[in-house]
PDB file of N, CA and C in Angstrom:
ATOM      1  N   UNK A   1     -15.974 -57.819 -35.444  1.00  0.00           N
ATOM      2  CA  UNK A   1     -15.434 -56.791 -34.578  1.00  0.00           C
ATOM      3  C   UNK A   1     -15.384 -57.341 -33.150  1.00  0.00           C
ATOM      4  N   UNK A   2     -14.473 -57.286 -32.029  1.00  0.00           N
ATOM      5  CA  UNK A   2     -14.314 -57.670 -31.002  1.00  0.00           C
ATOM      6  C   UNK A   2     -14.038 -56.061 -30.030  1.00  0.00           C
ATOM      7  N   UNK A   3     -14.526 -56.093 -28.838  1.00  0.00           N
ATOM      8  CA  UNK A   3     -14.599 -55.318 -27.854  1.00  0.00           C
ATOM      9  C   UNK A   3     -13.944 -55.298 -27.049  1.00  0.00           C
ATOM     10  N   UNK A   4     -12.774 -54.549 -26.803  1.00  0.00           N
ATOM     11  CA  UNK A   4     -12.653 -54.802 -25.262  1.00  0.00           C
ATOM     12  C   UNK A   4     -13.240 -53.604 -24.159  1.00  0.00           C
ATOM     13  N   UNK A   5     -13.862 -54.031 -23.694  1.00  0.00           N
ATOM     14  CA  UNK A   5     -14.900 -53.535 -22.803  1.00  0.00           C
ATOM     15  C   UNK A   5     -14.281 -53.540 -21.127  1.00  0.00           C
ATOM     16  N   UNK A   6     -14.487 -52.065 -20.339  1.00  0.00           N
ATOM     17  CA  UNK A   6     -13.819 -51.809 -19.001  1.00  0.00           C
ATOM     18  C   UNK A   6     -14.539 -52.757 -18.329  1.00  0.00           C
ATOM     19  N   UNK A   7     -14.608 -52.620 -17.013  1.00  0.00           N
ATOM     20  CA  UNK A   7     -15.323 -53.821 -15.817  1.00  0.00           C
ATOM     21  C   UNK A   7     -16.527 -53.162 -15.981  1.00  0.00           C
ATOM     22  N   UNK A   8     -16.583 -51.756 -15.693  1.00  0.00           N
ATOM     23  CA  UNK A   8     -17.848 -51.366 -15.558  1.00  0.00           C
ATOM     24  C   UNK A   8     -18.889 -51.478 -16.492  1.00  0.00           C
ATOM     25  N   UNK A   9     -18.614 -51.446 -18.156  1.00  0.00           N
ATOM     26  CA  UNK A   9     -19.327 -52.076 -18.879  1.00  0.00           C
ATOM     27  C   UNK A   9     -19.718 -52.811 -18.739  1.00  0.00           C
ATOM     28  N   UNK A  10     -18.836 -53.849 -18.356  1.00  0.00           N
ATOM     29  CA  UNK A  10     -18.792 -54.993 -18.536  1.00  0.00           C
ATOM     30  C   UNK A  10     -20.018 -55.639 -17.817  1.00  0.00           C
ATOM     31  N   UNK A  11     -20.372 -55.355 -16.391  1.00  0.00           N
ATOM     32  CA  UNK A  11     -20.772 -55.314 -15.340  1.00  0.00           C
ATOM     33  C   UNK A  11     -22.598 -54.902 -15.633  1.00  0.00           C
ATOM     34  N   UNK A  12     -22.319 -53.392 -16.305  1.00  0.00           N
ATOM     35  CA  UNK A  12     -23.694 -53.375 -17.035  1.00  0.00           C
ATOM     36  C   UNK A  12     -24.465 -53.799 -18.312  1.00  0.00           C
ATOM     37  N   UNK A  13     -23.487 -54.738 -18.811  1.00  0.00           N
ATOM     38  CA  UNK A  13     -24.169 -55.762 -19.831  1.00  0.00           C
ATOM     39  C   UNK A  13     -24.653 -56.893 -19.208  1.00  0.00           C
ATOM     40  N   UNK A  14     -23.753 -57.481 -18.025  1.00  0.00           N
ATOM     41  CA  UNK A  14     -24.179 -58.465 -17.207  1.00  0.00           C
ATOM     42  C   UNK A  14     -25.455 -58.182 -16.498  1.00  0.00           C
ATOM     43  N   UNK A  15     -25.749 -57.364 -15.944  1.00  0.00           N
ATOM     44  CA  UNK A  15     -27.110 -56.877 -14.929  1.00  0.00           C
ATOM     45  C   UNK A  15     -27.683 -56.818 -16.065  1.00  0.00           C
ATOM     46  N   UNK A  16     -27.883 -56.585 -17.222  1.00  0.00           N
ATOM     47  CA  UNK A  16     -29.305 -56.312 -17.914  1.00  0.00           C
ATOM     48  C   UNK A  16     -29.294 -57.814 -18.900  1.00  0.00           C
ATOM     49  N   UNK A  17     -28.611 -58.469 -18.964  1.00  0.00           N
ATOM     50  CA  UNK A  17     -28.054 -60.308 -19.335  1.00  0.00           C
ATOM     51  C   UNK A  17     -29.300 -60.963 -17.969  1.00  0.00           C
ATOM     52  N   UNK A  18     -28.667 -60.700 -16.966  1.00  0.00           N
ATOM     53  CA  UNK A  18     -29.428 -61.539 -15.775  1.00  0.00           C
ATOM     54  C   UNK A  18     -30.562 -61.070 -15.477  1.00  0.00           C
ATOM     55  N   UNK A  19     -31.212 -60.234 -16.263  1.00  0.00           N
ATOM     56  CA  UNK A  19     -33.152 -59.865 -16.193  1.00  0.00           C
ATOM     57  C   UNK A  19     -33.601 -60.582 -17.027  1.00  0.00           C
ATOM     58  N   UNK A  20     -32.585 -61.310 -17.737  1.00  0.00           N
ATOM     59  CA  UNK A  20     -33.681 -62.231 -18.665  1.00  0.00           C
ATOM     60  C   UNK A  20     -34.631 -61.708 -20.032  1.00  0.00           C
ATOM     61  N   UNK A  21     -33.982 -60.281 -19.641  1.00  0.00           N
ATOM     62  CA  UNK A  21     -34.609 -59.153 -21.086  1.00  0.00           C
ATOM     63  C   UNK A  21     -33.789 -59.616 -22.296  1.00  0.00           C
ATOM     64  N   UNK A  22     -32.572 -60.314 -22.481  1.00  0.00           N
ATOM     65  CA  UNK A  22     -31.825 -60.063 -23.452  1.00  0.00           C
ATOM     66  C   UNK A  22     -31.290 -61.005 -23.811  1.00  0.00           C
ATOM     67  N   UNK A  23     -31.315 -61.748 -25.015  1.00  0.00           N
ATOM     68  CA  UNK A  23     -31.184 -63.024 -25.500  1.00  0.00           C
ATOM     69  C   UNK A  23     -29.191 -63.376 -25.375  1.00  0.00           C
ATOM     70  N   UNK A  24     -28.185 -62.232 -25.873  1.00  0.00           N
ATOM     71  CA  UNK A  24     -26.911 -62.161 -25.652  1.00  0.00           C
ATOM     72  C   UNK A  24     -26.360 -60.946 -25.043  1.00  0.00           C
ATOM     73  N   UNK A  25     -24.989 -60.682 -24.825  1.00  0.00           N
ATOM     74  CA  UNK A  25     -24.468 -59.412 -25.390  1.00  0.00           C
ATOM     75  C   UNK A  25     -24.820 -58.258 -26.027  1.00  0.00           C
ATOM     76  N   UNK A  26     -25.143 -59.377 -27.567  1.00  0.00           N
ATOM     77  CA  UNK A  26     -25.137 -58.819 -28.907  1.00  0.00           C
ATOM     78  C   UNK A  26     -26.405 -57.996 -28.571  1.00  0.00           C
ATOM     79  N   UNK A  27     -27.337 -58.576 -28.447  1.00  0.00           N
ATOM     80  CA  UNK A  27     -28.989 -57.781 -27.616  1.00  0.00           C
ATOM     81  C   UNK A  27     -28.663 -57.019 -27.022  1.00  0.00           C
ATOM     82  N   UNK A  28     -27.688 -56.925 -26.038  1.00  0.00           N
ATOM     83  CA  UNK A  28     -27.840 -55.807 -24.982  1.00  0.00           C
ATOM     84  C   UNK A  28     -27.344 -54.653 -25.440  1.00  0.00           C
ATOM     85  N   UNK A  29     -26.622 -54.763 -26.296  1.00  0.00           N
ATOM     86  CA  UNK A  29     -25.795 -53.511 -27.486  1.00  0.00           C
ATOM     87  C   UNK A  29     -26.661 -52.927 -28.375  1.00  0.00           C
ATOM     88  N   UNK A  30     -27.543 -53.737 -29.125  1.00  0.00           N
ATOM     89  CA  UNK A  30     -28.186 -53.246 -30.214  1.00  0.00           C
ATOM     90  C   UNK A  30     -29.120 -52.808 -29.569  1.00  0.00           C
ATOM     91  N   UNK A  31     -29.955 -52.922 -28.585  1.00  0.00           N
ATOM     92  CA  UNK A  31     -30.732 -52.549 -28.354  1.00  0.00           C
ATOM     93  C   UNK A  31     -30.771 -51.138 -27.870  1.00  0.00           C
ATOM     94  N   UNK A  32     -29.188 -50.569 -27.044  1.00  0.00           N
ATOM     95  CA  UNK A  32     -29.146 -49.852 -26.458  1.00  0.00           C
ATOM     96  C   UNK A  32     -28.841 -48.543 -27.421  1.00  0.00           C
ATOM     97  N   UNK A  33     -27.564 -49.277 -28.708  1.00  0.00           N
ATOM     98  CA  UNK A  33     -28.056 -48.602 -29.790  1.00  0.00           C
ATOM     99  C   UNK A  33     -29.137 -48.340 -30.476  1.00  0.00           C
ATOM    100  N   UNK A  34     -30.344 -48.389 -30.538  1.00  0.00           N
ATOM    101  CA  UNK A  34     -30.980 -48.206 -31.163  1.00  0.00           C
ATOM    102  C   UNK A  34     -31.929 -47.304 -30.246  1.00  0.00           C
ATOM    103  N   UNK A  35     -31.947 -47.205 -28.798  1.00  0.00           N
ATOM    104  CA  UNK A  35     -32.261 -46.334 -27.837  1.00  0.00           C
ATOM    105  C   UNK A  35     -31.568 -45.301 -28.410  1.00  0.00           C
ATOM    106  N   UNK A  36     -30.554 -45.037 -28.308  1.00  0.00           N
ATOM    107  CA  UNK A  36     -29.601 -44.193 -28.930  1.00  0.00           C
ATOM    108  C   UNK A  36     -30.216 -42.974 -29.937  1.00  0.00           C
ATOM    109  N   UNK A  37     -30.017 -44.341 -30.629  1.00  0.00           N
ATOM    110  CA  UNK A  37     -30.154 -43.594 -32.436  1.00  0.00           C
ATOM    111  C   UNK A  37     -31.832 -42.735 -32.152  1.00  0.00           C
ATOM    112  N   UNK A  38     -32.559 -44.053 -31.827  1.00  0.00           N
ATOM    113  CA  UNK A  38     -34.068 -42.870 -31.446  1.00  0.00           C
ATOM    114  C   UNK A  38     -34.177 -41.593 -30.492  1.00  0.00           C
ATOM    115  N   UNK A  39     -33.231 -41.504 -30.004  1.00  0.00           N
ATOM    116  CA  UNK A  39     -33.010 -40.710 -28.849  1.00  0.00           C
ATOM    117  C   UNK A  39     -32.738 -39.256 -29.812  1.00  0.00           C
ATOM    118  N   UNK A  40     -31.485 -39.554 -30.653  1.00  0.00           N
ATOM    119  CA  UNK A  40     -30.840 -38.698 -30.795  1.00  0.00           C
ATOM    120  C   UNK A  40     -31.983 -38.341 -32.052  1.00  0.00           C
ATOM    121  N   UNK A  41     -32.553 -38.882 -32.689  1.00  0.00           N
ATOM    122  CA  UNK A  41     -33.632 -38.475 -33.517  1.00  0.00           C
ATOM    123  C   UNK A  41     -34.806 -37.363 -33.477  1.00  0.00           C
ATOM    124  N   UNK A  42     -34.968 -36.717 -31.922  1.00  0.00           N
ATOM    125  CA  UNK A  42     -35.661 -35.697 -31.370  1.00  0.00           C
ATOM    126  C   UNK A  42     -35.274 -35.086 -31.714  1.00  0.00           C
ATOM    127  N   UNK A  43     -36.386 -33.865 -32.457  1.00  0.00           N
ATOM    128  CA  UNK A  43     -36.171 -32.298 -32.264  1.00  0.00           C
ATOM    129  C   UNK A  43     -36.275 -31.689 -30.996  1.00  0.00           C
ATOM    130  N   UNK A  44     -35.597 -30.743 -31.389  1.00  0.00           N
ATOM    131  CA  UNK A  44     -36.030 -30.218 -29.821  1.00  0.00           C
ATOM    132  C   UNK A  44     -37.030 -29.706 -29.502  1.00  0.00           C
ATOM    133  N   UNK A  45     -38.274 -29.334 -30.471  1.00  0.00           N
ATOM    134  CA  UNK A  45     -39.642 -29.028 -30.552  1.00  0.00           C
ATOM    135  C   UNK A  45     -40.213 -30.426 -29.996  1.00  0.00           C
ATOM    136  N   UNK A  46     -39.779 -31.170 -30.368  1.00  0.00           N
ATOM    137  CA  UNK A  46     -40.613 -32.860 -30.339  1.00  0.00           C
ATOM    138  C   UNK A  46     -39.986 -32.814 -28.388  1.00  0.00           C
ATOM    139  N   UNK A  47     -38.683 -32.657 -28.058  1.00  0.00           N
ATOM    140  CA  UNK A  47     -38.216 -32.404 -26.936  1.00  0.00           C
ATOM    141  C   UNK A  47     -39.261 -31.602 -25.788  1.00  0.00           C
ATOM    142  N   UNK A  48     -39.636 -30.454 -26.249  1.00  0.00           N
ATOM    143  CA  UNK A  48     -40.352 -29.451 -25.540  1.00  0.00           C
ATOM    144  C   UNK A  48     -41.560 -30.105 -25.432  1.00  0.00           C
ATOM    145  N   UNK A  49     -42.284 -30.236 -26.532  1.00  0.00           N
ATOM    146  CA  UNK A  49     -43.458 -30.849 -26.308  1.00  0.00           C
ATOM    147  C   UNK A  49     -43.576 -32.359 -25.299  1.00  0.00           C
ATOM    148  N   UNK A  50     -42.953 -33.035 -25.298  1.00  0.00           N
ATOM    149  CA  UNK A  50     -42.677 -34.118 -24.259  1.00  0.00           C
ATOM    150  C   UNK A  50     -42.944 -33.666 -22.935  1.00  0.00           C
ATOM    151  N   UNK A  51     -41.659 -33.161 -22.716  1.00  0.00           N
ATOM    152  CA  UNK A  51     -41.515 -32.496 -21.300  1.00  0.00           C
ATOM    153  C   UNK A  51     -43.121 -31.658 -20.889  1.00  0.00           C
ATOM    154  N   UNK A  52     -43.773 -31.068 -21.766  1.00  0.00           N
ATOM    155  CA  UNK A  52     -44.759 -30.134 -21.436  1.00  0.00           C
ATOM    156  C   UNK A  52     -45.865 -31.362 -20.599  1.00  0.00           C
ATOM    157  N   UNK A  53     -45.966 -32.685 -21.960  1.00  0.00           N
ATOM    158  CA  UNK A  53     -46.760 -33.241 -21.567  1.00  0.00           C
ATOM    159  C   UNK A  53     -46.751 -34.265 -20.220  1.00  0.00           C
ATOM    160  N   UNK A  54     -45.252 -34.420 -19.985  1.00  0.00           N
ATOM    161  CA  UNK A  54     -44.892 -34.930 -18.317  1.00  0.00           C
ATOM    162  C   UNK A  54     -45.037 -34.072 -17.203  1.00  0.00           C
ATOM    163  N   UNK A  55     -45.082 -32.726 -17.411  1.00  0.00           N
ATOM    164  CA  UNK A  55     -45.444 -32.007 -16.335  1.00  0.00           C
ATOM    165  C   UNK A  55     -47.346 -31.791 -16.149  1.00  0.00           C
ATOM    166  N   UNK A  56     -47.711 -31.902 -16.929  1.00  0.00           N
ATOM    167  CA  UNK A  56     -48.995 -32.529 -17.177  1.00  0.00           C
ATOM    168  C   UNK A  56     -49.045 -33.709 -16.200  1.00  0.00           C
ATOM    169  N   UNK A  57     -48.696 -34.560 -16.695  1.00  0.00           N
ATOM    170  CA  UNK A  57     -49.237 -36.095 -16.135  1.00  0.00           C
ATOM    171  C   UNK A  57     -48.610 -35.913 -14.680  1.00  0.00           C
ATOM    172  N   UNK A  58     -47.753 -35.008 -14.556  1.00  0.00           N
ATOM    173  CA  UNK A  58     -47.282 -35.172 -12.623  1.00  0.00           C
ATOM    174  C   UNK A  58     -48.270 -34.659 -11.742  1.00  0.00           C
ATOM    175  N   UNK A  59     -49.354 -34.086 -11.885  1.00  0.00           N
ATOM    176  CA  UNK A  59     -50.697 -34.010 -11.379  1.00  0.00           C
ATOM    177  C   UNK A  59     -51.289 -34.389 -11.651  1.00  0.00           C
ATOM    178  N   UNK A  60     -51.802 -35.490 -12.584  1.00  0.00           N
ATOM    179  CA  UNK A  60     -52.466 -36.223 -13.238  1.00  0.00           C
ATOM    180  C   UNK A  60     -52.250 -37.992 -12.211  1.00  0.00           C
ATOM    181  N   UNK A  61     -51.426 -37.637 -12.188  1.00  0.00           N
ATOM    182  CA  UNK A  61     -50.797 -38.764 -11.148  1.00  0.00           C
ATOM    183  C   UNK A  61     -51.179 -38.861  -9.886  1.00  0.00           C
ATOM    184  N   UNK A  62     -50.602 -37.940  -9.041  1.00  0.00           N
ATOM    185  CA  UNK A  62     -51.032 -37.331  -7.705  1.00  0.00           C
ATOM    186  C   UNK A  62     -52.383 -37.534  -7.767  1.00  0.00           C
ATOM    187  N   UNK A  63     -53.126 -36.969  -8.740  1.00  0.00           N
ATOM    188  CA  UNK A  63     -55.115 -37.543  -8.154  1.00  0.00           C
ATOM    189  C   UNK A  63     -55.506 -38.921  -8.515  1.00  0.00           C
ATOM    190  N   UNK A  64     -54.285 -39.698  -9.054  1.00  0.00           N
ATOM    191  CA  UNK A  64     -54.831 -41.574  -9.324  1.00  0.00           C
ATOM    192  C   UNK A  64     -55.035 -42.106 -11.217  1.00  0.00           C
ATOM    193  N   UNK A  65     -54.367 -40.750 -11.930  1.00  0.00           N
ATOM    194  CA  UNK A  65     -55.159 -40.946 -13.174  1.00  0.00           C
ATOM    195  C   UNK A  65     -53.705 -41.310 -14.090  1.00  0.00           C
ATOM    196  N   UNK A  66     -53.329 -42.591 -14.220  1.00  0.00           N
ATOM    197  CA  UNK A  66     -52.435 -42.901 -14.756  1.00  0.00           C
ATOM    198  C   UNK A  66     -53.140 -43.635 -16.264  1.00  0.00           C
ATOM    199  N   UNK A  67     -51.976 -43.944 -17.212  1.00  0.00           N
ATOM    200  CA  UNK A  67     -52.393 -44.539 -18.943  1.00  0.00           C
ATOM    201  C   UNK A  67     -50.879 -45.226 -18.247  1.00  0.00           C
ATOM    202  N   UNK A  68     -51.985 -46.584 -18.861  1.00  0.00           N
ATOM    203  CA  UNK A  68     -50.032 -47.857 -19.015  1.00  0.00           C
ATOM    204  C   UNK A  68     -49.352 -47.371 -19.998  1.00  0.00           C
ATOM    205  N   UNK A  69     -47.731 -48.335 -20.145  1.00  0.00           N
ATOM    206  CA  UNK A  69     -46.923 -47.706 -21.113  1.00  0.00           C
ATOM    207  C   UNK A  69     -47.384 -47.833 -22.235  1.00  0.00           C
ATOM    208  N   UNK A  70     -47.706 -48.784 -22.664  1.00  0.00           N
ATOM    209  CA  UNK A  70     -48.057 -49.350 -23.781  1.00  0.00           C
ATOM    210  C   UNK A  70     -48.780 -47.757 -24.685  1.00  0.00           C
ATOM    211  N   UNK A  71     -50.210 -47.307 -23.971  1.00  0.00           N
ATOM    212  CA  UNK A  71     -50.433 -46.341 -24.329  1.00  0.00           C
ATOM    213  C   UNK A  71     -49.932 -45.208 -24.790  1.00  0.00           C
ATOM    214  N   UNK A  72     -49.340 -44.959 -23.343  1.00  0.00           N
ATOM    215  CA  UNK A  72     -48.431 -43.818 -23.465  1.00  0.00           C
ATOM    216  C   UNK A  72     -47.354 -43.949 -24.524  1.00  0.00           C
ATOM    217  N   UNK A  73     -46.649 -44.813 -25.050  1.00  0.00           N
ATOM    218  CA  UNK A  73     -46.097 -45.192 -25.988  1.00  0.00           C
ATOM    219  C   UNK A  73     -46.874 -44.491 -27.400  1.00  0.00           C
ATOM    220  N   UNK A  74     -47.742 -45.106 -27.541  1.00  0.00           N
ATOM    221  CA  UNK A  74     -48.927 -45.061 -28.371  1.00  0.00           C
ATOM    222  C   UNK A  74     -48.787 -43.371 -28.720  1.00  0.00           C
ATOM    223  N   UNK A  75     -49.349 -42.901 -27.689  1.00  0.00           N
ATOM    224  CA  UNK A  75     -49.423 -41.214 -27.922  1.00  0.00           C
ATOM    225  C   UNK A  75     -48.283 -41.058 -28.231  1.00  0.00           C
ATOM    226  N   UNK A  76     -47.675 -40.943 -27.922  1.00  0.00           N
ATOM    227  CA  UNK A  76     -45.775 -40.195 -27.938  1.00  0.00           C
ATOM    228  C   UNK A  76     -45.712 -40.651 -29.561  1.00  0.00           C
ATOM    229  N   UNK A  77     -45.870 -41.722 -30.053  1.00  0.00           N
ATOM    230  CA  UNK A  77     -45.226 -41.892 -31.624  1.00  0.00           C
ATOM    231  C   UNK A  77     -46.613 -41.332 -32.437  1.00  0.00           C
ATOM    232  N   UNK A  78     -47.814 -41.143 -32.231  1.00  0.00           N
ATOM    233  CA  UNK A  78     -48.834 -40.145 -32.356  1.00  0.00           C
ATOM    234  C   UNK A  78     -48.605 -38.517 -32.984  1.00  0.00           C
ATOM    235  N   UNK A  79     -47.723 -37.984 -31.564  1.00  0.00           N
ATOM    236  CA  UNK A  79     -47.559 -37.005 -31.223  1.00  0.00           C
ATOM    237  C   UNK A  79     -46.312 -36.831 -32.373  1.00  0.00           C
ATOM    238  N   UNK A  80     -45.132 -37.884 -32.433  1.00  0.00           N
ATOM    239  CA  UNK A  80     -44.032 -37.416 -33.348  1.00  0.00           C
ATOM    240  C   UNK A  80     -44.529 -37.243 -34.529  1.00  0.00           C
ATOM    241  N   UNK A  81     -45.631 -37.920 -35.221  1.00  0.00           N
ATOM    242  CA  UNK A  81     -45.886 -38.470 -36.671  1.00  0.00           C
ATOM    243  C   UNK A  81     -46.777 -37.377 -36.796  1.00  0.00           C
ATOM    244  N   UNK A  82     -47.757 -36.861 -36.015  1.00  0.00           N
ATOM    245  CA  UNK A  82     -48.192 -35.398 -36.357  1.00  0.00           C
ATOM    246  C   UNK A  82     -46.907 -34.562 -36.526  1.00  0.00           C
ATOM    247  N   UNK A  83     -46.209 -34.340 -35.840  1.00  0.00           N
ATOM    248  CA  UNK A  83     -45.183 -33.039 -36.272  1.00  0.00           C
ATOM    249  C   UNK A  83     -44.624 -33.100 -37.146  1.00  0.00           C
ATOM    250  N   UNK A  84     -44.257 -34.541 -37.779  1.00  0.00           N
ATOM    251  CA  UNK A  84     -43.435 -34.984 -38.869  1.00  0.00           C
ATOM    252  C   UNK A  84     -44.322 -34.617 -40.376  1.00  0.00           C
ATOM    253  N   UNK A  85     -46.018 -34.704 -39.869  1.00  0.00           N
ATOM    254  CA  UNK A  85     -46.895 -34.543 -40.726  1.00  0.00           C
ATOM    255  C   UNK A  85     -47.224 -32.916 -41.053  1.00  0.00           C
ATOM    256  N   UNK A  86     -46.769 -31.823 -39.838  1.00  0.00           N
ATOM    257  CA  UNK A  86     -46.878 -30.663 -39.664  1.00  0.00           C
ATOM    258  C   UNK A  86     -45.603 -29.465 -40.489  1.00  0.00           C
ATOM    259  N   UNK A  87     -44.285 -30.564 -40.269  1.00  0.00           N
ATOM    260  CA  UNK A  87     -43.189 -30.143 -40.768  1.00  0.00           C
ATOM    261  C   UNK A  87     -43.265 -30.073 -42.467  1.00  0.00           C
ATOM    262  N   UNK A  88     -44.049 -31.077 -43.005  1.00  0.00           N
ATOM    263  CA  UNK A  88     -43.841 -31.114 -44.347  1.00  0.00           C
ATOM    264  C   UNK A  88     -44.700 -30.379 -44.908  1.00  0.00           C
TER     265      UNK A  88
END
């Protein structure tokens, strides 16, 4: 399959090419698909609950009490796999 892709695409495959995050193109696509696809994979319960827990951490912040991503990562697929475990 071949692309033809506007400037402005074009432009934002290049900026995320020159961070050195992304081995081709082909990387910068799949990856973004697959942002995508997980994206669109939220309930909107799984949605609500997110948001609840970022308004949480925005004072949590303000007094110095941050979790790296890595963690926070951690919880969040935690948090989906309970509901997924709750749903069934």
């Amino acid at each position: 399959m071949q692309l033809n892709l506007p400037p402005d695409l074009e432009s934002l495959i290049n900026k995320r090419l020159s961070s050195g995050a992304y081995a081709d193109a082909e990387d910068v696509l799949r990856r973004a698909l697959e942002a995508q696809d997980a994206e669109e994979s939220w309930t909107d319960e799984e949605r609500q609950a997110l948001s609840g827990l970022i308004e949480e951490g925005f004072p949590q912040a303000e007094r110095g009490k941050f979790i790296g991503a890595a963690e926070a990562r951690k919880q969040i697929e935690a948090m989906r796999e309970r509901r997924r475990v709750e749903r069934r």
